[in-house]
C-alpha atoms as a PDB file:
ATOM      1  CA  UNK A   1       0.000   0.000   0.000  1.00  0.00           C
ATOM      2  CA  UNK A   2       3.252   2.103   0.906  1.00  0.00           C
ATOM      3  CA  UNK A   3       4.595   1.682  -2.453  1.00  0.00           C
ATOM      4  CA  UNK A   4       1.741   2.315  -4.570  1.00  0.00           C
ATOM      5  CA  UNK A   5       0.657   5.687  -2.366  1.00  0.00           C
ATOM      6  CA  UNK A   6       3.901   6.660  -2.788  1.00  0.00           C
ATOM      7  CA  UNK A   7       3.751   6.435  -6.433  1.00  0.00           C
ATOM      8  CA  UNK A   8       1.035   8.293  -6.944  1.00  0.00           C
ATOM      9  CA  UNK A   9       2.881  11.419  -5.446  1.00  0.00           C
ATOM     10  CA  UNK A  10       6.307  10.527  -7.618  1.00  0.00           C
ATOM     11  CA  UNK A  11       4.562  10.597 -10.475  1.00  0.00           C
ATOM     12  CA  UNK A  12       2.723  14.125  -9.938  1.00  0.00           C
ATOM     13  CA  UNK A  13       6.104  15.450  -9.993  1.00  0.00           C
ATOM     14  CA  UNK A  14       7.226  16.514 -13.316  1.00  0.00           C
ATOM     15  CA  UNK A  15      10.822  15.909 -14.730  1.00  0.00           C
ATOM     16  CA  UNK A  16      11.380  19.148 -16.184  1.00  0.00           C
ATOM     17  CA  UNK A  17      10.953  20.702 -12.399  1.00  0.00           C
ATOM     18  CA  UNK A  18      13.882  18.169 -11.806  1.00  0.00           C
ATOM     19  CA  UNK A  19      15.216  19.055 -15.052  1.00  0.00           C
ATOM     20  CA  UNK A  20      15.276  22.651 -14.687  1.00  0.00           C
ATOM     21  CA  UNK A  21      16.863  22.235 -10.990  1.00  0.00           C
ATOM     22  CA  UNK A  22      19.709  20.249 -12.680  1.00  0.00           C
ATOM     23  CA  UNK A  23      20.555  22.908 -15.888  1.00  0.00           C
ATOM     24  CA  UNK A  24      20.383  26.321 -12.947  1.00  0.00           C
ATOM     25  CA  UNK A  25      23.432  23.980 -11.064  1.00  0.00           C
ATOM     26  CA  UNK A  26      21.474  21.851  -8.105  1.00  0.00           C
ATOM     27  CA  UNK A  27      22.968  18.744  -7.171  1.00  0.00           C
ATOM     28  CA  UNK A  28      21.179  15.329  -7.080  1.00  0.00           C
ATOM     29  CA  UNK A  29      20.593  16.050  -3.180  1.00  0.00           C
ATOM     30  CA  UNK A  30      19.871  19.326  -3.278  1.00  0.00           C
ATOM     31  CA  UNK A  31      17.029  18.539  -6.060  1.00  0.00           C
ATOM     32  CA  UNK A  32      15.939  15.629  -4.007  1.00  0.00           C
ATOM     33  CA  UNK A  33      15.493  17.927  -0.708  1.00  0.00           C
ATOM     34  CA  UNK A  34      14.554  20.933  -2.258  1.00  0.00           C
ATOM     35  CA  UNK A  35      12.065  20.162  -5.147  1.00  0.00           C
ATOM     36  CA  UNK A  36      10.828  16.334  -4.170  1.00  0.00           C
ATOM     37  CA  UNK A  37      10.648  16.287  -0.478  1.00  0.00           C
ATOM     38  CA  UNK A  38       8.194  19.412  -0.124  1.00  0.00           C
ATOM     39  CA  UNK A  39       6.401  18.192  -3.453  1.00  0.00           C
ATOM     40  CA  UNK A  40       5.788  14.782  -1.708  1.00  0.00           C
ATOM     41  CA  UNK A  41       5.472  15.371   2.092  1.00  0.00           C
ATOM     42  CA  UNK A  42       1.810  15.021   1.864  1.00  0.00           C
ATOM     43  CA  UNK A  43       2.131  11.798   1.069  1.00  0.00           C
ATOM     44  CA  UNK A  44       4.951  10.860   3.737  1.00  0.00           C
ATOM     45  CA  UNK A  45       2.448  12.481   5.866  1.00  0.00           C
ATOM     46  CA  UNK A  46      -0.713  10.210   4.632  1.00  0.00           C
ATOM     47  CA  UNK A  47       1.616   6.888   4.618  1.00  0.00           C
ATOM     48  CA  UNK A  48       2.721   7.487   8.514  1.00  0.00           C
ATOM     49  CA  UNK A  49      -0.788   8.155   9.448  1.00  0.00           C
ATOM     50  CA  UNK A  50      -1.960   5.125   7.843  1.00  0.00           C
ATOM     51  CA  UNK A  51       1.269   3.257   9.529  1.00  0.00           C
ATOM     52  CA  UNK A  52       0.330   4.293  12.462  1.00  0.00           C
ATOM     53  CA  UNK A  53      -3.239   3.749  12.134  1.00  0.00           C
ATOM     54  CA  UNK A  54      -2.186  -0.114  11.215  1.00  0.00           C
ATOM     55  CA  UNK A  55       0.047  -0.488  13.728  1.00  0.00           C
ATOM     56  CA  UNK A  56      -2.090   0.844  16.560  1.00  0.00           C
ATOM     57  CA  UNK A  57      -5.138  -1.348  15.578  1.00  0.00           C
ATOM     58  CA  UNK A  58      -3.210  -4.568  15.440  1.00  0.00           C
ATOM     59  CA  UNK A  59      -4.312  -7.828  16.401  1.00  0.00           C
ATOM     60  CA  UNK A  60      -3.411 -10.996  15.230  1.00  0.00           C
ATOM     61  CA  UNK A  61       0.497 -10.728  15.994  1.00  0.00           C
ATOM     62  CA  UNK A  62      -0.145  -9.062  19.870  1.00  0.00           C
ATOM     63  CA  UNK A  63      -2.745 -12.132  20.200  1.00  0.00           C
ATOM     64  CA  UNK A  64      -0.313 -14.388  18.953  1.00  0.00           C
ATOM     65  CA  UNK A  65       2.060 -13.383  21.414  1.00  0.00           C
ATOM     66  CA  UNK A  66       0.146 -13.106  24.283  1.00  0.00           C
ATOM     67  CA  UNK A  67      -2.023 -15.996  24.182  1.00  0.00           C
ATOM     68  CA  UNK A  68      -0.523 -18.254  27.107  1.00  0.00           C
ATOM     69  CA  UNK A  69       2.076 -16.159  28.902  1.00  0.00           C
ATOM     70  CA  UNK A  70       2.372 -16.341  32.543  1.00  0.00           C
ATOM     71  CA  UNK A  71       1.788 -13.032  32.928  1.00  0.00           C
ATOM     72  CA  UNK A  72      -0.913 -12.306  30.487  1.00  0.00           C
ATOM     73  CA  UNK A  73       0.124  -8.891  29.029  1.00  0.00           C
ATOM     74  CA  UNK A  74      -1.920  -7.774  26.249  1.00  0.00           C
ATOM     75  CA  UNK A  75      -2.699  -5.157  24.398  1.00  0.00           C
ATOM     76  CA  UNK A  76      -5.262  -3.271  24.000  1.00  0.00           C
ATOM     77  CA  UNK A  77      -7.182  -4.955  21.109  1.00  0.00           C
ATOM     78  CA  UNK A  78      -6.637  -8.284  22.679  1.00  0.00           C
ATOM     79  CA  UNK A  79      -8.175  -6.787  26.030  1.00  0.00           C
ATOM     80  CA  UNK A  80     -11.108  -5.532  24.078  1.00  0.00           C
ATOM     81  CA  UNK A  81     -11.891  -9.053  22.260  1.00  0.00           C
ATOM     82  CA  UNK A  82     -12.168 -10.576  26.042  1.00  0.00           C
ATOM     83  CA  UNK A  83     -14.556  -8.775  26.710  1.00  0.00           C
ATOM     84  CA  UNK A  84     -16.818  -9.770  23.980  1.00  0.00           C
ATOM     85  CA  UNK A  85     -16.861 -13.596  24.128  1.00  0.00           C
ATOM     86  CA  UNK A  86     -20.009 -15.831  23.581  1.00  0.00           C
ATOM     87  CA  UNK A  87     -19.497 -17.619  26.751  1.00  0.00           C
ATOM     88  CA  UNK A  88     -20.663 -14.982  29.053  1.00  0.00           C
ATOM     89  CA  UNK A  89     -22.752 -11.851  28.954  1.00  0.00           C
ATOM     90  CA  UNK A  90     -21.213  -8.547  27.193  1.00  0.00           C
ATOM     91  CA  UNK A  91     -19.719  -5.720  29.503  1.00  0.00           C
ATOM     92  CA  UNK A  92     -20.456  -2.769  27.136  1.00  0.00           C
ATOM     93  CA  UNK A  93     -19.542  -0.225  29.360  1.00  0.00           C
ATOM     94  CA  UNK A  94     -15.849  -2.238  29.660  1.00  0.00           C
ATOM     95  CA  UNK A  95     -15.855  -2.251  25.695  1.00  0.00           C
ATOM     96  CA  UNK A  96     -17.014   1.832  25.145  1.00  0.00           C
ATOM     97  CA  UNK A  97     -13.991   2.516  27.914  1.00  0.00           C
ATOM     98  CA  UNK A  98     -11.556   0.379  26.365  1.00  0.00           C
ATOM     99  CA  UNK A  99     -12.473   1.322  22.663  1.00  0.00           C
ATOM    100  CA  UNK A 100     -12.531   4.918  24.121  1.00  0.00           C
ATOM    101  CA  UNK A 101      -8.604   4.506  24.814  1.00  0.00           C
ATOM    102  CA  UNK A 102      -7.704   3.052  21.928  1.00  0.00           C
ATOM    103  CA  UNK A 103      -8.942   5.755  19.771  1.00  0.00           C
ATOM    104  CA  UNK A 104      -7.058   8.582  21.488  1.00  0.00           C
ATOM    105  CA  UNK A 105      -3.742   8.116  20.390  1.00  0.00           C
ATOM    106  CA  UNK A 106      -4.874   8.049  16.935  1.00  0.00           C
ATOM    107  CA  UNK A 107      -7.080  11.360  17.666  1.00  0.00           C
ATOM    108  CA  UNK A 108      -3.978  12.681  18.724  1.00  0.00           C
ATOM    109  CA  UNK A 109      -1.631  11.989  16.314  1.00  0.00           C
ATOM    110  CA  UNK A 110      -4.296  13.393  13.771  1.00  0.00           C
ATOM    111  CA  UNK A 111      -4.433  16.468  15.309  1.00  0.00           C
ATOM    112  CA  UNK A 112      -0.828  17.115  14.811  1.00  0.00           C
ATOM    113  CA  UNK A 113      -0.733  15.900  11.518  1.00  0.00           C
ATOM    114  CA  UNK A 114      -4.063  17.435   9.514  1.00  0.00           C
ATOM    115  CA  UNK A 115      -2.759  19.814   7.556  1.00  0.00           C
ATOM    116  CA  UNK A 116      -0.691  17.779   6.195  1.00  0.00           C
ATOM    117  CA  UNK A 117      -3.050  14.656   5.811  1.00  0.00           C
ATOM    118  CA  UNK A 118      -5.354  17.643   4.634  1.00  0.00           C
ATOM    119  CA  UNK A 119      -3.139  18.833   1.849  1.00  0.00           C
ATOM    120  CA  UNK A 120      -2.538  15.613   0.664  1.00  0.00           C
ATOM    121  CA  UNK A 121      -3.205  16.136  -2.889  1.00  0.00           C
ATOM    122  CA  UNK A 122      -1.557  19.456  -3.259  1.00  0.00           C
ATOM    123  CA  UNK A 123       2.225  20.000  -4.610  1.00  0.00           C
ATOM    124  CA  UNK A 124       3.525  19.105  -7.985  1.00  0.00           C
ATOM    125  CA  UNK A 125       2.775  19.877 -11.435  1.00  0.00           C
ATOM    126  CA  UNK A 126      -0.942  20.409 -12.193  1.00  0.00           C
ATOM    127  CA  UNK A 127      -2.028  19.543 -16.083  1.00  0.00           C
ATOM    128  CA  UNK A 128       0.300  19.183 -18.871  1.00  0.00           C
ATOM    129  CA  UNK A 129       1.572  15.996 -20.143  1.00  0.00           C
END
């Protein structure tokens, strides 16, 4: 998914911008920091949200890990799915407080990173061929 956002934001960069960088005496580095890192930090932006976003709401490999340890540590997805088993009557008020906690982090991290994740299709060259 990475790859293929990431793509998406190489390719609205045009080659003469890169081009023109090159012929008025840039180096390689100073056209990759100057004219492609502003033109695609949106999408750095988008892909560590969604990285974040991933990682946060992971399940299967904290379960894995936790399922049978002495001293039970889990996470708190795996926390969340005890609480909802067919055996035994639902605690929603456990499962609002835990979901609750989980979402804050990613609340958080969206508030510092919205302009960005806002922006997201901005930068670039616009028309043309």
């Amino acid at each position: 998914l990475g790859i293929w956002i990431m793509k998406g934001f190489f390719d609205n960069i045009s080659w003469d911008m890169e081009r023109s960088a090159l012929i008025d005496g840039a180096s390689r580095f100073q056209v990759w920091w100057k004219i492609l890192m502003p033109n695609i930090k949106p999408g750095i932006a988008a892909l560590s949200i969604f990285a974040f976003i991933s990682g946060w709401n992971a399940y299967l490999i904290p379960f894995t890990f936790t399922v049978g340890r002495a001293g039970k540590t889990a996470v708190l997805s795996v926390y969340l799915r005890n609480f909802m088993s067919e055996s035994v009557m639902t605690e929603w008020n456990m499962v609002a407080a835990v979901g609750l906690f989980q979402l804050i982090p990613v609340l958080i991290f969206f508030f510092f990173t919205q302009e960005a994740l806002l922006n997201i299709y901005g930068g670039g060259a616009k028309g043309g061929a």
